[in-house]
PDB file of N, CA and C in Angstrom:
ATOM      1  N   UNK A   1     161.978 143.900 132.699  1.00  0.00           N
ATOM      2  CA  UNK A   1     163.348 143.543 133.048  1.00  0.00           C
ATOM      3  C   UNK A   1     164.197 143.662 131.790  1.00  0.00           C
ATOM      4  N   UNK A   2     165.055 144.528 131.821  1.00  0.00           N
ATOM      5  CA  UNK A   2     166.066 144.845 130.550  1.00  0.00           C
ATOM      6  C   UNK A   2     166.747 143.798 130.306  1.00  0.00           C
ATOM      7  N   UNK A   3     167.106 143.032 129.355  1.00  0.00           N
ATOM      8  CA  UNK A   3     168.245 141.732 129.108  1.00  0.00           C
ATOM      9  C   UNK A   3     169.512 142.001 129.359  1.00  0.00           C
ATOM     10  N   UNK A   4     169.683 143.247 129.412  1.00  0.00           N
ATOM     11  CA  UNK A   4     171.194 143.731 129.500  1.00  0.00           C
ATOM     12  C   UNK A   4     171.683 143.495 131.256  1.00  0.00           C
ATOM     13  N   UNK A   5     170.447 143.227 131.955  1.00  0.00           N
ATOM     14  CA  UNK A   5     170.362 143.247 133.562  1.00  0.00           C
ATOM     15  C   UNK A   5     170.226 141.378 134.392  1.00  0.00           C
ATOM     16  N   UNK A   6     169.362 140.654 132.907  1.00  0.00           N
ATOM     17  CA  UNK A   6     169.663 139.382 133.267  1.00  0.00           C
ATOM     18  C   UNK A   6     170.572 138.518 133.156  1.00  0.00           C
ATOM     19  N   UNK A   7     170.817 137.802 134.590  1.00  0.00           N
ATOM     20  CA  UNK A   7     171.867 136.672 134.460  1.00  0.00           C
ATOM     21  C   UNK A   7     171.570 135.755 133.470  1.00  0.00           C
ATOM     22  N   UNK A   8     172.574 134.957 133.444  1.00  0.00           N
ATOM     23  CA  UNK A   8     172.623 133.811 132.651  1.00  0.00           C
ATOM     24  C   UNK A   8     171.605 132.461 132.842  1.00  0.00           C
ATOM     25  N   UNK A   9     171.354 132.485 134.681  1.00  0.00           N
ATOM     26  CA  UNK A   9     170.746 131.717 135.415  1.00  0.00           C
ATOM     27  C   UNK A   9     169.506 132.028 134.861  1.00  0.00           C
ATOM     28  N   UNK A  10     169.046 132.974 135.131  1.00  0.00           N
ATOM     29  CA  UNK A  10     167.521 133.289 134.307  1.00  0.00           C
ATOM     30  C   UNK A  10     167.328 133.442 133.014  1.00  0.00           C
ATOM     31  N   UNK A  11     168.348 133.168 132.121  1.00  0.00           N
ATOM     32  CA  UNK A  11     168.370 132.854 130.832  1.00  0.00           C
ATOM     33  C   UNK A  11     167.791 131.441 130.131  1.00  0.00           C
ATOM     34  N   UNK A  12     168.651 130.743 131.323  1.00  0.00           N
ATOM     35  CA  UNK A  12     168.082 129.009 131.159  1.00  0.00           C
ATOM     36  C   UNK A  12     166.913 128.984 131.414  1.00  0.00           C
ATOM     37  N   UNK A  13     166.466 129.561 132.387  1.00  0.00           N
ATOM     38  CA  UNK A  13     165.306 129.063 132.823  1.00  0.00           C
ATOM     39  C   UNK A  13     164.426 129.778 131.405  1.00  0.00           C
ATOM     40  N   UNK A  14     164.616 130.807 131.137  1.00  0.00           N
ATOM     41  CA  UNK A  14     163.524 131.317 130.072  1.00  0.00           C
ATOM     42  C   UNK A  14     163.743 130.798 128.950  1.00  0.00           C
ATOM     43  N   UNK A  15     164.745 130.638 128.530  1.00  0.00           N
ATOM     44  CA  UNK A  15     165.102 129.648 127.238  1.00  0.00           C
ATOM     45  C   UNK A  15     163.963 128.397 127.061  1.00  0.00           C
ATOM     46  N   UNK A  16     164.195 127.585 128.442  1.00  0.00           N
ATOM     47  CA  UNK A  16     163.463 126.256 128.184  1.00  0.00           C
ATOM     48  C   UNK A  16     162.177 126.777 128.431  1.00  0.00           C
ATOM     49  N   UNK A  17     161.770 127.598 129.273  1.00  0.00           N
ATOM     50  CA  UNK A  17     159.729 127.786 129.536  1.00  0.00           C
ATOM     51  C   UNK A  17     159.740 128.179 127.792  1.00  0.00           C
ATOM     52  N   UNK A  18     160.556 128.940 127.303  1.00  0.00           N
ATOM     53  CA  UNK A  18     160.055 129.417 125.836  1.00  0.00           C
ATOM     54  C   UNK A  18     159.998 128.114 124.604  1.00  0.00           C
ATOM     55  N   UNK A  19     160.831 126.904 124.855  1.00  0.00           N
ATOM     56  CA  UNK A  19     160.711 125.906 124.249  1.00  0.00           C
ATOM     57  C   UNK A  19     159.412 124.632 124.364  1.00  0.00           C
ATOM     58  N   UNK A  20     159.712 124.865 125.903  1.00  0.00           N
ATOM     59  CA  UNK A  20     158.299 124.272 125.950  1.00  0.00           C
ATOM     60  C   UNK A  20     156.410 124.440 126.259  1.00  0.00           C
ATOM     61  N   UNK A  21     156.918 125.987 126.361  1.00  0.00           N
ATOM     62  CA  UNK A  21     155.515 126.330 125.462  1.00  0.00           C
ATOM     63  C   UNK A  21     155.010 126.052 124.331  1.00  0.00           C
ATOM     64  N   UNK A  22     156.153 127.116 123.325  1.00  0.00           N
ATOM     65  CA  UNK A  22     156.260 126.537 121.700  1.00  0.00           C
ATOM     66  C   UNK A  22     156.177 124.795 121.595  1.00  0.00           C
ATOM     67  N   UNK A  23     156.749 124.103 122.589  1.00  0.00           N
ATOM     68  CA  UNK A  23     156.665 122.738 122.249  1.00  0.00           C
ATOM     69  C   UNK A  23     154.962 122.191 122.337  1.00  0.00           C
ATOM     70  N   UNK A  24     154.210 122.554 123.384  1.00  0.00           N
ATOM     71  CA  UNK A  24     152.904 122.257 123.911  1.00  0.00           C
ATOM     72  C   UNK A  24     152.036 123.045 123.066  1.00  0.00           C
ATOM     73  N   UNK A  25     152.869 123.993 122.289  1.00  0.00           N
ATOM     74  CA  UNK A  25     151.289 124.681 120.706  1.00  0.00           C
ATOM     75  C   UNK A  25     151.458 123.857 119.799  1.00  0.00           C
ATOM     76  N   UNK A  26     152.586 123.171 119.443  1.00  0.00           N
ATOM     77  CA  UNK A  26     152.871 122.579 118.337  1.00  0.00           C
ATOM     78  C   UNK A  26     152.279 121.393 118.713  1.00  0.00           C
ATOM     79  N   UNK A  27     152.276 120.925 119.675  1.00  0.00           N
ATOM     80  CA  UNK A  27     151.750 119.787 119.575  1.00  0.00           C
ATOM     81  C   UNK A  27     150.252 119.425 119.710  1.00  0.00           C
ATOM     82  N   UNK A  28     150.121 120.322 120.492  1.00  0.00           N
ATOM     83  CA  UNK A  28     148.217 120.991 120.163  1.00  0.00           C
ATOM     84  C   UNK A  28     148.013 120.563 118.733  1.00  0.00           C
ATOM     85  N   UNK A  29     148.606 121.775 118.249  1.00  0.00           N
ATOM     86  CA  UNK A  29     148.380 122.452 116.382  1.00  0.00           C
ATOM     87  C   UNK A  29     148.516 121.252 115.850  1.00  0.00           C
ATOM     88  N   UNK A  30     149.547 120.259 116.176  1.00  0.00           N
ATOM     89  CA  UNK A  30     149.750 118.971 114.943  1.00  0.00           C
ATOM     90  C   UNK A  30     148.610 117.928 115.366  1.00  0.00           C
ATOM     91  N   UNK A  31     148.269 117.428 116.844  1.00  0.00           N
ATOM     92  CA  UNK A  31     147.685 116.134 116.615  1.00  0.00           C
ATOM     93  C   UNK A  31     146.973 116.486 117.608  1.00  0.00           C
ATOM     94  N   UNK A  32     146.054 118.022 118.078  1.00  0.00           N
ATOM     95  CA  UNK A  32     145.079 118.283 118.904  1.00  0.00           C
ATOM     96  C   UNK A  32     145.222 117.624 120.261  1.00  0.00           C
ATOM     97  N   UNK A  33     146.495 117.573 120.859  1.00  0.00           N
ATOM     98  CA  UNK A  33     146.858 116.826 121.927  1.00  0.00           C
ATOM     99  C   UNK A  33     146.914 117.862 123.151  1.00  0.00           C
ATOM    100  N   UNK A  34     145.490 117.840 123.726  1.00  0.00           N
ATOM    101  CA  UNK A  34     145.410 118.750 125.117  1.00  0.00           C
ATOM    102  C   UNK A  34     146.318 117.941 125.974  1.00  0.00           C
ATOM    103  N   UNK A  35     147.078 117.049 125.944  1.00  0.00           N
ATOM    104  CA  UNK A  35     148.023 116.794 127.014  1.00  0.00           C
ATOM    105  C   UNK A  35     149.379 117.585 126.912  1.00  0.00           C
ATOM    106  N   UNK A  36     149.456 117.111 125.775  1.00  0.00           N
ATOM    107  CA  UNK A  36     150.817 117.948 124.819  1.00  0.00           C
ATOM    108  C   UNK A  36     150.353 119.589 125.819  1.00  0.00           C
ATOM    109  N   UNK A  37     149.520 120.009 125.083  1.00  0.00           N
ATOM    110  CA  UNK A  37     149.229 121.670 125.312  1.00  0.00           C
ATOM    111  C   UNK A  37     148.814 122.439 127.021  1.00  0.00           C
ATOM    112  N   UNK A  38     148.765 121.277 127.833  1.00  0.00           N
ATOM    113  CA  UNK A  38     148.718 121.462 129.250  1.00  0.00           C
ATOM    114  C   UNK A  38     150.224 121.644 129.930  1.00  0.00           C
ATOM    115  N   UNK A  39     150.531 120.149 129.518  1.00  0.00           N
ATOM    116  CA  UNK A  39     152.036 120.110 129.858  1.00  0.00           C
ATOM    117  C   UNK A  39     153.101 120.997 129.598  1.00  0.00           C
ATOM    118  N   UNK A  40     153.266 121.331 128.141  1.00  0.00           N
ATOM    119  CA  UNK A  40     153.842 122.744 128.116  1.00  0.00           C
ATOM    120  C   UNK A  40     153.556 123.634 128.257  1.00  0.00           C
ATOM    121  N   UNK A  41     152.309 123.790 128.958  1.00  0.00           N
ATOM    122  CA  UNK A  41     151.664 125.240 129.576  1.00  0.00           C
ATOM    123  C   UNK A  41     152.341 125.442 131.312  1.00  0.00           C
ATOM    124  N   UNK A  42     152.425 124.021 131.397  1.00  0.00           N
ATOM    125  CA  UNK A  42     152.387 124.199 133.267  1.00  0.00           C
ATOM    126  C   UNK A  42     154.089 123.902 133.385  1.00  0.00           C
ATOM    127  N   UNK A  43     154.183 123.314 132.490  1.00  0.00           N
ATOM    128  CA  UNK A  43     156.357 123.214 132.798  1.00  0.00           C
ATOM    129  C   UNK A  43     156.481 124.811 131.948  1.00  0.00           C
ATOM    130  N   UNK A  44     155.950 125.271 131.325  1.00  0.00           N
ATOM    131  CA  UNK A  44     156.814 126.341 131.100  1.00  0.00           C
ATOM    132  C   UNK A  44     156.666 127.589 132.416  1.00  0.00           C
ATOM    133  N   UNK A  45     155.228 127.822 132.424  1.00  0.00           N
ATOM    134  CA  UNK A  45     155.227 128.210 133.671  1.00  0.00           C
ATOM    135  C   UNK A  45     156.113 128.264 135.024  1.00  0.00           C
ATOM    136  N   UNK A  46     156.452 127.117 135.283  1.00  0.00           N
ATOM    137  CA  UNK A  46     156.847 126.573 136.205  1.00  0.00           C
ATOM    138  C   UNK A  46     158.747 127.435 136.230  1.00  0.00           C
ATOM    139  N   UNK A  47     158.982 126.770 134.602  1.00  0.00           N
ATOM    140  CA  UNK A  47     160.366 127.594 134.136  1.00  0.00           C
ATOM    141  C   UNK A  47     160.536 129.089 134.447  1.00  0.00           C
ATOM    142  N   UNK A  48     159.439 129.591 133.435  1.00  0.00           N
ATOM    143  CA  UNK A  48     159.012 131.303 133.696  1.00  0.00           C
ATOM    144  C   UNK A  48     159.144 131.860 135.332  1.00  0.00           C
ATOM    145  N   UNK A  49     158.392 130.679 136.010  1.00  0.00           N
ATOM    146  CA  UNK A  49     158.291 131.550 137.674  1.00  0.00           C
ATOM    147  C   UNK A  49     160.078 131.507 137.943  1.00  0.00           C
ATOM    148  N   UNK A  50     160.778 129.932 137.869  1.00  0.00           N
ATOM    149  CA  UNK A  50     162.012 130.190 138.190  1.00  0.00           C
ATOM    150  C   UNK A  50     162.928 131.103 137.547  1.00  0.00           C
ATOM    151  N   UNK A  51     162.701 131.504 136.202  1.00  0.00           N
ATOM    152  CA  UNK A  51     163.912 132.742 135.990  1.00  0.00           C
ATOM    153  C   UNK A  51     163.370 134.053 136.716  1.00  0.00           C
ATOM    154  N   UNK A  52     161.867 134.257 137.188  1.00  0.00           N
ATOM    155  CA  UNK A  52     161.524 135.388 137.530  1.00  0.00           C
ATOM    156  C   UNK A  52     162.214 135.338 139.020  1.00  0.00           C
ATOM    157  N   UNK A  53     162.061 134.326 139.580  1.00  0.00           N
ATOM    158  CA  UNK A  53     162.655 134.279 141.104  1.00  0.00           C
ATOM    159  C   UNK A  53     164.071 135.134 141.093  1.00  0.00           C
ATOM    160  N   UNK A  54     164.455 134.477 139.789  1.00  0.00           N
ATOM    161  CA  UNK A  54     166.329 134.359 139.498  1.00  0.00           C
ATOM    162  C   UNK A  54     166.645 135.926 139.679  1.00  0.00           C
ATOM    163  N   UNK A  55     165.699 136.204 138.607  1.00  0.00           N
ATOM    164  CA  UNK A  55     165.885 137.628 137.754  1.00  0.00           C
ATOM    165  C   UNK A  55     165.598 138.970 138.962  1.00  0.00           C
ATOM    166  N   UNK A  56     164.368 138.187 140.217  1.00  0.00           N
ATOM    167  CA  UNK A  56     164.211 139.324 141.106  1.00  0.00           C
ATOM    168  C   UNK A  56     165.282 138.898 142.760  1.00  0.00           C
ATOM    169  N   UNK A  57     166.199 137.938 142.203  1.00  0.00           N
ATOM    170  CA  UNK A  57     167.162 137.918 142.997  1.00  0.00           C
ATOM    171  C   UNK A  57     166.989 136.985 144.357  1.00  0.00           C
ATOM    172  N   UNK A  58     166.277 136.281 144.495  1.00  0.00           N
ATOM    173  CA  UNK A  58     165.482 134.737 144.858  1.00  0.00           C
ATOM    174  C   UNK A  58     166.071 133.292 144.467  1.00  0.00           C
ATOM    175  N   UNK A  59     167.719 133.984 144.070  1.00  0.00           N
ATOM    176  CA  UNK A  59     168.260 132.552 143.437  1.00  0.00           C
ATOM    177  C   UNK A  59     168.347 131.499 143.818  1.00  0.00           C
ATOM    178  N   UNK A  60     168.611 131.378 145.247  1.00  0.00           N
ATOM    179  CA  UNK A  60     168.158 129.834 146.164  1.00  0.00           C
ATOM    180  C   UNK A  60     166.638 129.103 146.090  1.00  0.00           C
ATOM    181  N   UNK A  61     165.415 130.308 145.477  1.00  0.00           N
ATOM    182  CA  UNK A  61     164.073 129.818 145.573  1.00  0.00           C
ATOM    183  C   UNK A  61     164.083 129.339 143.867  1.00  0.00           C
ATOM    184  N   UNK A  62     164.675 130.160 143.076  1.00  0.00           N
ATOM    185  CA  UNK A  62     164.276 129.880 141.734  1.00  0.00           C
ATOM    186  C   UNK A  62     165.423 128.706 140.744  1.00  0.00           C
ATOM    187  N   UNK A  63     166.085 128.580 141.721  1.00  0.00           N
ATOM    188  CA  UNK A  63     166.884 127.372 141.236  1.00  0.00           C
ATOM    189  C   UNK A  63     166.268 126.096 142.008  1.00  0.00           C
ATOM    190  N   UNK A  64     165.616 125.894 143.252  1.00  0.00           N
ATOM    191  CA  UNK A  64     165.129 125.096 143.880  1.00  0.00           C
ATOM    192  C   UNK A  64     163.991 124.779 142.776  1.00  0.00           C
ATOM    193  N   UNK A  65     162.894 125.673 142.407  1.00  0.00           N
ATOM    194  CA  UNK A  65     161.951 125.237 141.491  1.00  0.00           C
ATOM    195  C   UNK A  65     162.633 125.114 140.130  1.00  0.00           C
ATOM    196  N   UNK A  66     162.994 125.378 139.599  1.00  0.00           N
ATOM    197  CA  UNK A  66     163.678 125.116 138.430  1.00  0.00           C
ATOM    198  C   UNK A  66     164.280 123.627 138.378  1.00  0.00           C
ATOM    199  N   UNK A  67     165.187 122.970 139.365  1.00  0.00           N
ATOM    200  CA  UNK A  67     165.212 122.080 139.379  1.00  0.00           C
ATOM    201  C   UNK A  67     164.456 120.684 139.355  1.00  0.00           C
ATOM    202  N   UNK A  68     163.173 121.327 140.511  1.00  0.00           N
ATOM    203  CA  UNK A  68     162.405 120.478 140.563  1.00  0.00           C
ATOM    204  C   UNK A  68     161.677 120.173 139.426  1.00  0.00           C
ATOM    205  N   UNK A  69     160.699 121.513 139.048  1.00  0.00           N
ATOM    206  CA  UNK A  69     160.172 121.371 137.637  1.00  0.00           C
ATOM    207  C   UNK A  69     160.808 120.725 136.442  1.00  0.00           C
ATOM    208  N   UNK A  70     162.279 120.447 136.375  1.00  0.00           N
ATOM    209  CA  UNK A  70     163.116 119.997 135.076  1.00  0.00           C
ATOM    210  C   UNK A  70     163.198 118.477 135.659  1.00  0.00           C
ATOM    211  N   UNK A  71     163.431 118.296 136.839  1.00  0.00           N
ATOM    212  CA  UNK A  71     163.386 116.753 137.536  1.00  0.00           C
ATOM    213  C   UNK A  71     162.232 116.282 136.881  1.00  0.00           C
ATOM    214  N   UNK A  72     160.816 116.465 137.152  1.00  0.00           N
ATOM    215  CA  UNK A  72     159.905 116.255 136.688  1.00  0.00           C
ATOM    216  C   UNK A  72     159.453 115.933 135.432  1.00  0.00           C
ATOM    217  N   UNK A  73     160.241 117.134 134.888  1.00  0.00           N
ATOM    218  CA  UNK A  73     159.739 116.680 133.495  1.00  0.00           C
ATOM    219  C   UNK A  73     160.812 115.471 132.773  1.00  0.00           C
ATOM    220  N   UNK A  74     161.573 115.834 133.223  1.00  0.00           N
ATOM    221  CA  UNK A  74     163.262 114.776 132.479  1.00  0.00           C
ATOM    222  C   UNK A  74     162.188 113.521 133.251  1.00  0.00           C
ATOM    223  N   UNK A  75     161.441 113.350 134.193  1.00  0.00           N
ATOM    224  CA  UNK A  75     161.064 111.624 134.640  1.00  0.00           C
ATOM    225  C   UNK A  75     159.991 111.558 133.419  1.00  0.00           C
ATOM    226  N   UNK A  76     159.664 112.416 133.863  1.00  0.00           N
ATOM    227  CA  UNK A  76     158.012 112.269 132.553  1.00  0.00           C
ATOM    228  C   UNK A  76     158.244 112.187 131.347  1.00  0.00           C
ATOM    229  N   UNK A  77     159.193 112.485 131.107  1.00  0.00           N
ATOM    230  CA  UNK A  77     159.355 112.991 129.139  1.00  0.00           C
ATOM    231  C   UNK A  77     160.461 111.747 129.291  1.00  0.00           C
ATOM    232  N   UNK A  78     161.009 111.239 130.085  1.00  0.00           N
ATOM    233  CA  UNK A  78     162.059 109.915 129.871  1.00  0.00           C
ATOM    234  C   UNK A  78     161.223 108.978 129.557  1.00  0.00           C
ATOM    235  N   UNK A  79     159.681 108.468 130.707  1.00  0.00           N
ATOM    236  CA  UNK A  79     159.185 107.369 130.568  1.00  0.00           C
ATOM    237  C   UNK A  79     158.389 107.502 129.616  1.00  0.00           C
ATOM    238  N   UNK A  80     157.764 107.858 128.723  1.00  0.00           N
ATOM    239  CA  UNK A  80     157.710 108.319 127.654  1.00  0.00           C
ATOM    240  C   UNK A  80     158.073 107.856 126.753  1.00  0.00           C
ATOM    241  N   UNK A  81     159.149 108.326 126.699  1.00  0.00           N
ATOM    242  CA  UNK A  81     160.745 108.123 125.589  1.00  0.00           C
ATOM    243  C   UNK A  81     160.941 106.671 125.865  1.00  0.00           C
ATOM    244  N   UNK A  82     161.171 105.855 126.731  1.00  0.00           N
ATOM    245  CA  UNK A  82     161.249 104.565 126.953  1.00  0.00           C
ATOM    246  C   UNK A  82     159.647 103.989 126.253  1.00  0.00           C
ATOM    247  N   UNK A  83     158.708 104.292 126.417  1.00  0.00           N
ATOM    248  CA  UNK A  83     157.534 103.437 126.204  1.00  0.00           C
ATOM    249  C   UNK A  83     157.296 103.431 124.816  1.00  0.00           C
ATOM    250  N   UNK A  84     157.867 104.717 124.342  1.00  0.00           N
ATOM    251  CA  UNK A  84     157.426 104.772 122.549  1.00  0.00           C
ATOM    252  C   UNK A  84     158.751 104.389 121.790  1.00  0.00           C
ATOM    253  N   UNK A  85     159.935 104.507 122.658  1.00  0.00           N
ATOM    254  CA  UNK A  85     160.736 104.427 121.907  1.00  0.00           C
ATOM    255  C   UNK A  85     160.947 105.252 120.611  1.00  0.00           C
ATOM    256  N   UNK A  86     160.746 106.429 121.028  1.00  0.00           N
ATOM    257  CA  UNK A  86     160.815 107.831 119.924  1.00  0.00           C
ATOM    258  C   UNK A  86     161.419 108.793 121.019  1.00  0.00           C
ATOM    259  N   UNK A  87     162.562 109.110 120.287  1.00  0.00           N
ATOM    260  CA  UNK A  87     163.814 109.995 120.539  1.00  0.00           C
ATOM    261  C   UNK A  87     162.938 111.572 120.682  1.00  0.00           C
ATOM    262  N   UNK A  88     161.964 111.822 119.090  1.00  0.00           N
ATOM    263  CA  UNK A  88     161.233 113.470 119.026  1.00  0.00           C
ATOM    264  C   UNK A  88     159.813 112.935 119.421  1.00  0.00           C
ATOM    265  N   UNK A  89     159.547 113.590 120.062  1.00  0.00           N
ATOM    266  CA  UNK A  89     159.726 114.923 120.905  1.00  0.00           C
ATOM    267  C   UNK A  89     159.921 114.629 122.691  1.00  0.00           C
ATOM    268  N   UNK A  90     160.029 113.501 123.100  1.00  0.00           N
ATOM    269  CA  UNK A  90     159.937 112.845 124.551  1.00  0.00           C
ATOM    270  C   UNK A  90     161.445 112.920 124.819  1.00  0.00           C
ATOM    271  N   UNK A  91     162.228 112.217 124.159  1.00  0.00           N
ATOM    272  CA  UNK A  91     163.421 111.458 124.475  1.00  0.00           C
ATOM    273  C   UNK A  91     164.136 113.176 124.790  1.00  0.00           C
ATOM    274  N   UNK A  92     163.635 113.994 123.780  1.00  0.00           N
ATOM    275  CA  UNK A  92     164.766 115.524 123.154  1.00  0.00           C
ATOM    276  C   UNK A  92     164.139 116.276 124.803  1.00  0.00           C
ATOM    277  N   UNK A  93     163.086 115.964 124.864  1.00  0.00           N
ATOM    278  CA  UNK A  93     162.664 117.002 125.899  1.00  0.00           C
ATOM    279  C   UNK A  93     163.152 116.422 127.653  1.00  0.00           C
ATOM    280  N   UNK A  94     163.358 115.052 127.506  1.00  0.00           N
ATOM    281  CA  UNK A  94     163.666 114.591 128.608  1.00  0.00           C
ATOM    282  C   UNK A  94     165.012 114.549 128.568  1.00  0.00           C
ATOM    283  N   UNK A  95     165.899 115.038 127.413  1.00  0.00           N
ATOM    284  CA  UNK A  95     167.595 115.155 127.809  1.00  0.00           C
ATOM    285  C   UNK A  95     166.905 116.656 128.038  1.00  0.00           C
ATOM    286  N   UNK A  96     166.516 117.497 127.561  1.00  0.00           N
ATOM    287  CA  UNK A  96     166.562 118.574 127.991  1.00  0.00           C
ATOM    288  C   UNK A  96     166.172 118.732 129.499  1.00  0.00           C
ATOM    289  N   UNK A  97     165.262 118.135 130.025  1.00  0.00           N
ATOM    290  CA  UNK A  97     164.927 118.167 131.390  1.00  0.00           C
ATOM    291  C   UNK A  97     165.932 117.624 132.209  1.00  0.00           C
ATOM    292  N   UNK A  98     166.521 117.119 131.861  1.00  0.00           N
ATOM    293  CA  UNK A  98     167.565 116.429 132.535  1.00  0.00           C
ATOM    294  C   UNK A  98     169.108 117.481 132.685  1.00  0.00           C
ATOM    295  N   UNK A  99     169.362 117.677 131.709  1.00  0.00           N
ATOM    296  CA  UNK A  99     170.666 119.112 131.409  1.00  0.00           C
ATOM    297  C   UNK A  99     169.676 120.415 132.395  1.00  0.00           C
ATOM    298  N   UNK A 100     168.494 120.569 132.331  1.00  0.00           N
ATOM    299  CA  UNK A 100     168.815 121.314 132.982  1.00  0.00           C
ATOM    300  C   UNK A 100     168.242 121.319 134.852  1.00  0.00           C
ATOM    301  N   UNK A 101     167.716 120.485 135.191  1.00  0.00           N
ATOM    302  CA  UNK A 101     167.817 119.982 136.309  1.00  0.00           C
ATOM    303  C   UNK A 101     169.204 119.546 136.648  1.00  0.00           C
ATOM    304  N   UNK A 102     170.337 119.369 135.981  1.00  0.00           N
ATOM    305  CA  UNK A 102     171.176 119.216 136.833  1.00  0.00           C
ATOM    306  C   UNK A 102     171.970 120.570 137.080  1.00  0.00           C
ATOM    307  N   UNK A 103     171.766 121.597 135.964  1.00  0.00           N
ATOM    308  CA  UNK A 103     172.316 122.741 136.148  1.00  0.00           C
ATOM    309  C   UNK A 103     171.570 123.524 137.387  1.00  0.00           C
ATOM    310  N   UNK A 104     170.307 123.466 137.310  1.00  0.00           N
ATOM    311  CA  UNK A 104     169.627 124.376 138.594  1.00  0.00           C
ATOM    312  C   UNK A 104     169.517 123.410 139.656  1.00  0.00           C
ATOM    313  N   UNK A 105     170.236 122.207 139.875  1.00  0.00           N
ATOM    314  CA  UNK A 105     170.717 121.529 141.186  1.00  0.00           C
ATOM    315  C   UNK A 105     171.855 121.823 141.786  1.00  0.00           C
ATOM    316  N   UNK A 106     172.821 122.338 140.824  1.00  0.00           N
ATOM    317  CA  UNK A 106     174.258 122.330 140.535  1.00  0.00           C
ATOM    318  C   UNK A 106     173.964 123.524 141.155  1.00  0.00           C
ATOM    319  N   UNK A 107     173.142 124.928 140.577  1.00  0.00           N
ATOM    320  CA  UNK A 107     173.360 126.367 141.010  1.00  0.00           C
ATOM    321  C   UNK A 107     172.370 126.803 142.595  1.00  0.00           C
ATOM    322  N   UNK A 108     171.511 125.403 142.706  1.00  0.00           N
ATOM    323  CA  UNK A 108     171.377 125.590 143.997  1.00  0.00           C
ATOM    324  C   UNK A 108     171.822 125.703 145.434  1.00  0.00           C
ATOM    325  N   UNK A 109     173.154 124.356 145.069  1.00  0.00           N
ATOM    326  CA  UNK A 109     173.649 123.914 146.121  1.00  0.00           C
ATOM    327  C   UNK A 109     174.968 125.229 145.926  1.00  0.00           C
ATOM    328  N   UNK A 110     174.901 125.731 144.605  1.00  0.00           N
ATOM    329  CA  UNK A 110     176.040 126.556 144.833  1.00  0.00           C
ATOM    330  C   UNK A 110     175.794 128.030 146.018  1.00  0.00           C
ATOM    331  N   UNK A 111     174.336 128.284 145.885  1.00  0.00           N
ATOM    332  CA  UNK A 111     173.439 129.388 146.786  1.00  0.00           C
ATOM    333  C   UNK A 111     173.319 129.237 147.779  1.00  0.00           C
ATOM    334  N   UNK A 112     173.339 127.781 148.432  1.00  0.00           N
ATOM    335  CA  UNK A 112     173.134 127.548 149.917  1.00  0.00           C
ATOM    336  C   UNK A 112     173.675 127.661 150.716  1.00  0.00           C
TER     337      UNK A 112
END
C-alpha cells in the first residue's frame, strides 16, 4: 500500500500499533516483562488489522475495531495507572488509548 494512497484514518491506527509494539519490546528488553511483550503484541495487532480494514476501504469495520481495541486498552492501561500511580508508561498509554478510541468512535458513527 503506497502512503501517498493512505488516509489519515489508517494513519492513526498505524501510528499507535507502531507505538505499541515498540512499547511491548521495550518493555520485554528493560524488565523481561512477557506481559508488557504480549500486550503490545496483541493491541498492536489489533491496531494494524484496523488501519488495514481502513486502508482496504472497510471503514465502518476498521474503525469499529479500532475503537474497541483502544477502549480496551485506555481501561487496562488506566487501571494500571490508578494502581501504581505512575503516569510512564500506563497512565501515557491509557491517554493514548483513550484519544484514540474516541477518534475511531467519533469516525465510526461518522460511517454509519
Amino acid at each position: 500500500l503506497a502512503a501517498s494512497r493512505m488516509g489519515g484514518s489508517a494513519h492513526a491506527s498505524f501510528t499507535l500499533a507502531a507505538i505499541l509494539g515498540v512499547g511491548g519490546l521495550v518493555g520485554y528488553a528493560r524488565a523481561r516483562s512477557l506481559p508488557s511483550l504480549l500486550g503490545g503484541a496483541i493491541s498492536a495487532g489489533a491496531m494494524l488489522g484496523s488501519g488495514l480494514l481502513i486502508s482496504d476501504g472497510r471503514d465502518l469495520e476498521g474503525h469499529a475495531l479500532g475503537a474497541a481495541a483502544s477502549g480496551v486498552l485506555a481501561t487496562g492501561m488506566g487501571y494500571r495507572a490508578a494502581m501504581t500511580k505512575k503516569m510512564m508508561p500506563a497512565g501515557a498509554i491509557a491517554l493514548l488509548g483513550a484519544i484514540s478510541a474516541a477518534y475511531h468512535g467519533k469516525k465510526f458513527n461518522d460511517w454509519r
